[in-house]
N, C-alpha and C. Protein backbone atom coordinates (compact mmCIF):
# COMPACT_ATOMS: atom_id res chain seq x y z
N UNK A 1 87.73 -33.53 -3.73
CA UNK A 1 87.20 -33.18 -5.03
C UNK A 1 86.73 -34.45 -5.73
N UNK A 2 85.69 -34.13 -6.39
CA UNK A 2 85.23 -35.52 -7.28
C UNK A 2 84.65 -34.91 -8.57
N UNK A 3 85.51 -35.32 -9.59
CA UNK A 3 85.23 -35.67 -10.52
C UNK A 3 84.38 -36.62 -11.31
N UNK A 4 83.63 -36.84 -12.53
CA UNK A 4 82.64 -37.50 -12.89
C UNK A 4 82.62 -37.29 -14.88
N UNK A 5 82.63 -38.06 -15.51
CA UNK A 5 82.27 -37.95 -16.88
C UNK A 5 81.45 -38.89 -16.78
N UNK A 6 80.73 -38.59 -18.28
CA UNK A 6 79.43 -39.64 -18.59
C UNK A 6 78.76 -38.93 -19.94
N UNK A 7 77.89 -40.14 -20.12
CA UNK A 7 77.39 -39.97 -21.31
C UNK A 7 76.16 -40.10 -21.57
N UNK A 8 74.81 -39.67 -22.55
CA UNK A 8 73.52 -39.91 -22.25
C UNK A 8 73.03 -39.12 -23.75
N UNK A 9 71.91 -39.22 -23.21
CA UNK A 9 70.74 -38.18 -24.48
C UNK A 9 69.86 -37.57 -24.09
N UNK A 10 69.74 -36.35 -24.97
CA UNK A 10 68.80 -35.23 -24.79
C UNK A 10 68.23 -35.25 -25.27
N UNK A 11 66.29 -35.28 -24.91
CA UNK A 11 65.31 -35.09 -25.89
C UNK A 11 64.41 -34.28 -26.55
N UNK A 12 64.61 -33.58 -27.26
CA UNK A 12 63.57 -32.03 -27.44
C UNK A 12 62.60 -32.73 -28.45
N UNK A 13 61.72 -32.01 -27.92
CA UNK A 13 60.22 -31.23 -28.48
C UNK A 13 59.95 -30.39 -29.10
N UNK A 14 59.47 -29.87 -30.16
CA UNK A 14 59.02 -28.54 -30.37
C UNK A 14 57.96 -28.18 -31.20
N UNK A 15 56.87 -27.86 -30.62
CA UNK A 15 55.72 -27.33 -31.80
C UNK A 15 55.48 -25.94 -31.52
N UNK A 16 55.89 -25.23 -33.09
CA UNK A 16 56.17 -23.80 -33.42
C UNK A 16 55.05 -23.67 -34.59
N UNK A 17 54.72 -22.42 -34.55
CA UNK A 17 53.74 -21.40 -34.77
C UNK A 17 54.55 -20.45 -35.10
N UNK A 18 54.27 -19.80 -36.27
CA UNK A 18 54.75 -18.63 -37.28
C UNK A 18 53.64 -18.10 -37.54
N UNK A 19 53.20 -16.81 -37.47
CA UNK A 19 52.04 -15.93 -38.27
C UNK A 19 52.24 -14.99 -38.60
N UNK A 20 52.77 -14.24 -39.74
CA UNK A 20 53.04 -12.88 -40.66
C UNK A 20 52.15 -12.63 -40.87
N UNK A 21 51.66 -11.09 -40.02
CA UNK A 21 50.20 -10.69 -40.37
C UNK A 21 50.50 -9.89 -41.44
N UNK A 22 49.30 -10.05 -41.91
CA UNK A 22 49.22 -9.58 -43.68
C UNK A 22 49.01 -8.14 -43.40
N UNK A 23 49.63 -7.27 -44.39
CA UNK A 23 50.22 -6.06 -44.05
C UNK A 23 50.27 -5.63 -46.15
N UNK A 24 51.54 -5.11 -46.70
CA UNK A 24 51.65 -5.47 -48.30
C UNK A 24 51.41 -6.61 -48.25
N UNK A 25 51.87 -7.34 -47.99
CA UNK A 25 51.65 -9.34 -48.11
C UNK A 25 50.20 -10.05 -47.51
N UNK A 26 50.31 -11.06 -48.00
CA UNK A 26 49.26 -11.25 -47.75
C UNK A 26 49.35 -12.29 -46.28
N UNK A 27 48.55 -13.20 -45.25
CA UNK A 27 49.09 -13.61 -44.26
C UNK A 27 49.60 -14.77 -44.50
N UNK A 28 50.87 -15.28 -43.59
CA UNK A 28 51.75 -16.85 -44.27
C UNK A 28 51.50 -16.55 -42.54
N UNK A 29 51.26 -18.51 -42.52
CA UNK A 29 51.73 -19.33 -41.45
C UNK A 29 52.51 -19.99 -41.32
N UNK A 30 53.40 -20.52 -40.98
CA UNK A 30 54.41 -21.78 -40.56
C UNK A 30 54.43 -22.24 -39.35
N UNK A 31 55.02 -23.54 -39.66
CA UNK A 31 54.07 -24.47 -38.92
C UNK A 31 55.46 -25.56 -37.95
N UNK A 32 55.99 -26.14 -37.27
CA UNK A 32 56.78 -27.17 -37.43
C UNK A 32 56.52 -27.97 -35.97
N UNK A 33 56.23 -28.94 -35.69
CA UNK A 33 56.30 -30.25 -34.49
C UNK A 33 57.22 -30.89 -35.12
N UNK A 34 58.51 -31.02 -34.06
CA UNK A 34 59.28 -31.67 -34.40
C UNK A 34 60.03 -32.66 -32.89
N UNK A 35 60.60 -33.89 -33.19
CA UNK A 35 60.98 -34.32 -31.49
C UNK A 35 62.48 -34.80 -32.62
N UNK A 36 63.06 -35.15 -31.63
CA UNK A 36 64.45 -35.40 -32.02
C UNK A 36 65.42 -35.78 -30.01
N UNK A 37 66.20 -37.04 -30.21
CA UNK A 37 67.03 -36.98 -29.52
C UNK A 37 68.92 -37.32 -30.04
N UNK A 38 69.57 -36.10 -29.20
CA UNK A 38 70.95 -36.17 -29.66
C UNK A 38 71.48 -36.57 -28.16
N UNK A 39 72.83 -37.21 -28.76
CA UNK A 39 73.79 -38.20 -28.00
C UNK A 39 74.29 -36.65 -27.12
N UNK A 40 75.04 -37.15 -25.78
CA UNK A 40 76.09 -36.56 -25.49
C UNK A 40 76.96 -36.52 -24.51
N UNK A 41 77.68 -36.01 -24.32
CA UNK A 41 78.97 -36.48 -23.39
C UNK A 41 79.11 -35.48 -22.09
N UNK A 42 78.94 -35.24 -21.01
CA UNK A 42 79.35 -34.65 -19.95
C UNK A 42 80.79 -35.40 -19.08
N UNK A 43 80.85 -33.80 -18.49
CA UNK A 43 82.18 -33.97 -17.58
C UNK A 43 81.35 -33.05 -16.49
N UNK A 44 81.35 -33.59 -14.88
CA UNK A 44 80.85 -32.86 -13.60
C UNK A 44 82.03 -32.56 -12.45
N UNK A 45 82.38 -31.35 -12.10
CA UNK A 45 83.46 -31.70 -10.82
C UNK A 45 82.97 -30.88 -9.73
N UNK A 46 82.74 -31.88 -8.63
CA UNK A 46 81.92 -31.18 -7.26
C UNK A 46 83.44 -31.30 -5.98
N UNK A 47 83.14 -29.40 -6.04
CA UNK A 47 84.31 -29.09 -4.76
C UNK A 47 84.21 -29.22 -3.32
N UNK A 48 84.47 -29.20 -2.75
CA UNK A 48 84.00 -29.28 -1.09
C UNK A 48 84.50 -27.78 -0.97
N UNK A 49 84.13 -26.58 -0.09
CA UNK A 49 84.80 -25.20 -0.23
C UNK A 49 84.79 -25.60 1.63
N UNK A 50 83.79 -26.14 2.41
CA UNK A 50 84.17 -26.62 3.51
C UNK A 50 83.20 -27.22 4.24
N UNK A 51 82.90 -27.66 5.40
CA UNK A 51 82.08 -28.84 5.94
C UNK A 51 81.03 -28.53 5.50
N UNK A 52 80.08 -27.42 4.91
CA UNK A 52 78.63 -27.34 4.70
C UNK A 52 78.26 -27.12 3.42
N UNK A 53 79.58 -26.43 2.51
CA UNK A 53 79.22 -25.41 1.44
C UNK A 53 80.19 -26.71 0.37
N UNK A 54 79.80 -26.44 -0.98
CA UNK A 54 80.59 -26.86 -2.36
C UNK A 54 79.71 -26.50 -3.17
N UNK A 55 80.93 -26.66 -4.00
CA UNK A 55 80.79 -25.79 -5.63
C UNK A 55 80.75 -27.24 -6.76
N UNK A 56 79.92 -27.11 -7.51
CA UNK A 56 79.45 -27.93 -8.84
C UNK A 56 79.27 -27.02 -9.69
N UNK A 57 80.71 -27.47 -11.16
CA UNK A 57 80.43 -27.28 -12.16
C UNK A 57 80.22 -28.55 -13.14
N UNK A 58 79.36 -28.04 -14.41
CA UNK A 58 78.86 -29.41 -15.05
C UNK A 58 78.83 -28.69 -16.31
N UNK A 59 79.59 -29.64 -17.81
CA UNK A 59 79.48 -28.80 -18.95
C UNK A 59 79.07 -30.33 -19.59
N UNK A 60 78.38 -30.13 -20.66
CA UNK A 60 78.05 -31.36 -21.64
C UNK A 60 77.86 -30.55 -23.13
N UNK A 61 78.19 -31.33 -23.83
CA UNK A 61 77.88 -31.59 -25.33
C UNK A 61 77.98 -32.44 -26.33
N UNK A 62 76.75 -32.31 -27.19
CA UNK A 62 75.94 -33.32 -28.05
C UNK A 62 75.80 -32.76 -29.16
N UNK A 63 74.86 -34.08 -30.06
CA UNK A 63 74.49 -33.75 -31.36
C UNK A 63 75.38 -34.62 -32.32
N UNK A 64 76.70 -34.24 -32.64
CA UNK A 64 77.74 -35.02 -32.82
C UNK A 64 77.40 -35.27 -34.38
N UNK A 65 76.37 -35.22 -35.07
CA UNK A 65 75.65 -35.03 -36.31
C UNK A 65 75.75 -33.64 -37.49
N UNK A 66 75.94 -33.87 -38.62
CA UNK A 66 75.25 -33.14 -39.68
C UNK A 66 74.31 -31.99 -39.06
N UNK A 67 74.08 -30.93 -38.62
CA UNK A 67 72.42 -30.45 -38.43
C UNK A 67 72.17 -30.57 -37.35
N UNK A 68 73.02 -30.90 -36.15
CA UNK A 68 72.15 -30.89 -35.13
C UNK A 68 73.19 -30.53 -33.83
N UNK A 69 72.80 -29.43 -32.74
CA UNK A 69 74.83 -29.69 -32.25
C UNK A 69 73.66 -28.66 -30.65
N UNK A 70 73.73 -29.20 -29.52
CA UNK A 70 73.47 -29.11 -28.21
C UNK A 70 74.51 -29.07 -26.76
N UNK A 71 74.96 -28.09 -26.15
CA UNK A 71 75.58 -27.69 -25.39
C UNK A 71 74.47 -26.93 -23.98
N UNK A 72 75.56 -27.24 -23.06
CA UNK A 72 75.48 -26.32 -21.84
C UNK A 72 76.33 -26.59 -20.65
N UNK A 73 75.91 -25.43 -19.90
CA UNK A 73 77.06 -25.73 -18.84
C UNK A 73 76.42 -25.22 -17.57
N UNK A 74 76.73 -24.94 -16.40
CA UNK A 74 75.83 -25.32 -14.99
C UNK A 74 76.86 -24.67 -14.00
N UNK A 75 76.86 -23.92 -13.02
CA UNK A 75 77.57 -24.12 -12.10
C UNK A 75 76.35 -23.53 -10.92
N UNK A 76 77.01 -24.23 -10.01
CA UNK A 76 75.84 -24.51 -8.82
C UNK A 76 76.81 -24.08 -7.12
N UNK A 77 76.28 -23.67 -6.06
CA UNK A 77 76.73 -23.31 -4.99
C UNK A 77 75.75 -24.02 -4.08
N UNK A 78 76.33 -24.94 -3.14
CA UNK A 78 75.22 -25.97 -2.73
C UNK A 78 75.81 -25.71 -1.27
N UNK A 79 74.51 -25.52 -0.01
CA UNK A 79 74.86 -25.66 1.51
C UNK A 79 73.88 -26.12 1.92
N UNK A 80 74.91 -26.99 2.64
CA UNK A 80 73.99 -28.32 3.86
C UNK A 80 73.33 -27.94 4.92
N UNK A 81 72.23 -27.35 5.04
CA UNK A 81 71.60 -26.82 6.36
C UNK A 81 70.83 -27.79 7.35
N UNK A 82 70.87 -29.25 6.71
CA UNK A 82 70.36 -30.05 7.46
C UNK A 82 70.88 -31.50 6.78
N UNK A 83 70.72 -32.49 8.29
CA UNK A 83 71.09 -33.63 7.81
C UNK A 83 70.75 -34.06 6.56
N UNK A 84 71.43 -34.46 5.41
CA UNK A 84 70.82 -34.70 3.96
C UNK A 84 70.01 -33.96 3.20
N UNK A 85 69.84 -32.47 3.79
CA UNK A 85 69.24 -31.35 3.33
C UNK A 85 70.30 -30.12 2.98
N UNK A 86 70.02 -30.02 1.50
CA UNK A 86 70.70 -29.36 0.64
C UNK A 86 69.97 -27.70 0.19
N UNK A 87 70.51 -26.58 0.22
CA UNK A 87 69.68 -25.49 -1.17
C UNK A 87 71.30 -25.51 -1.96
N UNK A 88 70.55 -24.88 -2.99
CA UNK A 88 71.38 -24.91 -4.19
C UNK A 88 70.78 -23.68 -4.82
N UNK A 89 72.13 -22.91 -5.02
CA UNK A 89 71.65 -21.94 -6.14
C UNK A 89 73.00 -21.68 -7.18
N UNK A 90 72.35 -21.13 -8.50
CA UNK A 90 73.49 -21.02 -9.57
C UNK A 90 73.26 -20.77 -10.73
N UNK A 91 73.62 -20.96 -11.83
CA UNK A 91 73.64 -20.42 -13.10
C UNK A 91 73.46 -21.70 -14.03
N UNK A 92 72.60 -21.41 -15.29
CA UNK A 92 72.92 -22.17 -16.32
C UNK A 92 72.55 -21.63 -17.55
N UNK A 93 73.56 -22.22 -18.56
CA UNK A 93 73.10 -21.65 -20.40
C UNK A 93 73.00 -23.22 -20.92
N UNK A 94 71.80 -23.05 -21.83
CA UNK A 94 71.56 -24.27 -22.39
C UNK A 94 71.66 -23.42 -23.85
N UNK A 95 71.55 -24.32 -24.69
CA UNK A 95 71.89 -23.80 -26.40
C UNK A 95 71.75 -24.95 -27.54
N UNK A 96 70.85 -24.89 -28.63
CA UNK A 96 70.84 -26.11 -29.24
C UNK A 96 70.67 -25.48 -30.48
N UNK A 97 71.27 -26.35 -31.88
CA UNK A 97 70.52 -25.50 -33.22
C UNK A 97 70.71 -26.99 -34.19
N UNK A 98 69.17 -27.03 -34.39
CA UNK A 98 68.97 -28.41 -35.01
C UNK A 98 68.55 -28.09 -36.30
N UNK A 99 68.28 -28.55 -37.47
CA UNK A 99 67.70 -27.86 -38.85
C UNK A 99 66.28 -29.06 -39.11
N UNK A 100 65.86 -28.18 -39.09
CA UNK A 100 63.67 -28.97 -38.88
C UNK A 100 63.12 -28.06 -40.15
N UNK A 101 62.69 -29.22 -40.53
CA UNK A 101 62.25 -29.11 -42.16
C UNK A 101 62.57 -28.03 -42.82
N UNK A 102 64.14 -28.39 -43.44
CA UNK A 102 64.97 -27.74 -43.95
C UNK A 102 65.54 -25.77 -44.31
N UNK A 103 65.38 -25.99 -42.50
CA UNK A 103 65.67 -24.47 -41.77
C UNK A 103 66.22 -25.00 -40.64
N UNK A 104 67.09 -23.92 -40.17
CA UNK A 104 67.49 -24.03 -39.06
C UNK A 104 66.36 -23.68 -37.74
N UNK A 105 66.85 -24.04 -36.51
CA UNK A 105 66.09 -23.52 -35.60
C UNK A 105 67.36 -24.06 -34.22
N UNK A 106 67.34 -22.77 -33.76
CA UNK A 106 68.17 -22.03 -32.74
C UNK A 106 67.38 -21.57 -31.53
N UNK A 107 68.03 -22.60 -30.53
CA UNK A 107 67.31 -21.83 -29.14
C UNK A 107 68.71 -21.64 -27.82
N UNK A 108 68.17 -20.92 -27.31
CA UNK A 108 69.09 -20.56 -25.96
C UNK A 108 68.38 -20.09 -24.69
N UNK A 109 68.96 -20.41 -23.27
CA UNK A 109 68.35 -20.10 -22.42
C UNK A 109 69.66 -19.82 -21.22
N UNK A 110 69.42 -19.34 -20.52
CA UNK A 110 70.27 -19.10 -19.62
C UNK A 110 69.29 -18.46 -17.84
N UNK A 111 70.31 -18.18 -17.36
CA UNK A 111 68.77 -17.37 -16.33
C UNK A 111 69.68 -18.49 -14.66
N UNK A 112 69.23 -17.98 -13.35
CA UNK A 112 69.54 -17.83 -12.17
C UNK A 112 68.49 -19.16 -11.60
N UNK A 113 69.40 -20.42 -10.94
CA UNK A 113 68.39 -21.23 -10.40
C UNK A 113 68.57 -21.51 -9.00
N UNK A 114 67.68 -21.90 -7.99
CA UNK A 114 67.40 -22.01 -6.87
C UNK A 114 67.06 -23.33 -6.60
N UNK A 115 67.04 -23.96 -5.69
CA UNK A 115 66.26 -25.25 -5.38
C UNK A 115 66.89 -25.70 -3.92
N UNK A 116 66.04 -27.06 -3.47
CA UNK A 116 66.08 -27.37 -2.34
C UNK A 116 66.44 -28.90 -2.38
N UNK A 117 67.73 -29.61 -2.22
CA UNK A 117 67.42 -30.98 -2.40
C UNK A 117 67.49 -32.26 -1.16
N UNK A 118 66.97 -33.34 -1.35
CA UNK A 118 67.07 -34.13 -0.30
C UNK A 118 68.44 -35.45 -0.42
N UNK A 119 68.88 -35.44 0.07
CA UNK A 119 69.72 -36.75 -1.21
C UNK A 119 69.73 -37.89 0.39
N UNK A 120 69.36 -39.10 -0.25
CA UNK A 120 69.33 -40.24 0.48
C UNK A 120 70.06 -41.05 1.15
C-alpha cells in the first residue's frame, strides 16, 4: 500500500452568460469572467488488489478563504495489461462555490471515467 499527501492549486476560469428573456419584464443580461486560484491539500492511497489490478483513492480540499471553498474526491480501478501499460476506470465529484462579483457561484460535476495510461 502507498500512501501520499500533498499540496498544490487549483485554477478556474469562468465566463458566464445570463439572459432573462423579456416576458412581464423587460430583457436583463448578466455577465461575469472571472479566474481565480485556491490553495489545497490532498491525501492519495494506491492499493495493490493483486499482480495486475489496484485500487486509487484520492480526496483534496481547498479554498481555505472567506468566499471561496473547492473539494473532490476520485476513486479509480487500474489493470496492467501490458508492460507499463495501464486502463483505468472510475468515478469522480468535483465541487467548488466561490462568490464573483458579489454572488455566489456554485458548480459540481461528477460522472464515470475511462482512460489508458503509459507510465515510464
Amino acid at each position: 500500500m502507498q500512501v501520499d499527501v500533498g499540496a498544490g492549486l487549483r485554477w478556474f476560469s469562468t465566463d458566464t452568460r445570463l439572459t432573462l428573456q423579456p416576458g412581464t419584464s423587460p430583457q436583463e443580461v448578466r455577465s461575469t469572467d472571472q479566474s481565480w486560484v485556491d490553495p489545497l491539500i490532498a491525501a492519495r492511497i494506491r492499493v495493490p488488489l493483486s499482480d495486475r489490478w489496484n485500487f486509487m483513492g484520492m480526496v483534496d480540499y481547498g479554498g481555505f478563504r472567506s468566499g471561496s471553498k473547492t473539494w473532490q474526491v476520485l476513486a479509480t480501478v487500474e489493470y496492467s495489461f501490458a508492460n507499463n501499460w495501464n486502463v483505468v476506470g472510475g468515478y469522480r465529484y468535483i465541487s467548488f462555490d466561490h462568490e464573483v462579483d458579489n454572488g455566489d457561484y456554485s458548480f459540481s460535476q461528477s460522472g464515470p471515467l475511462l482512460g489508458v495510461t503509459y507510465e515510464f
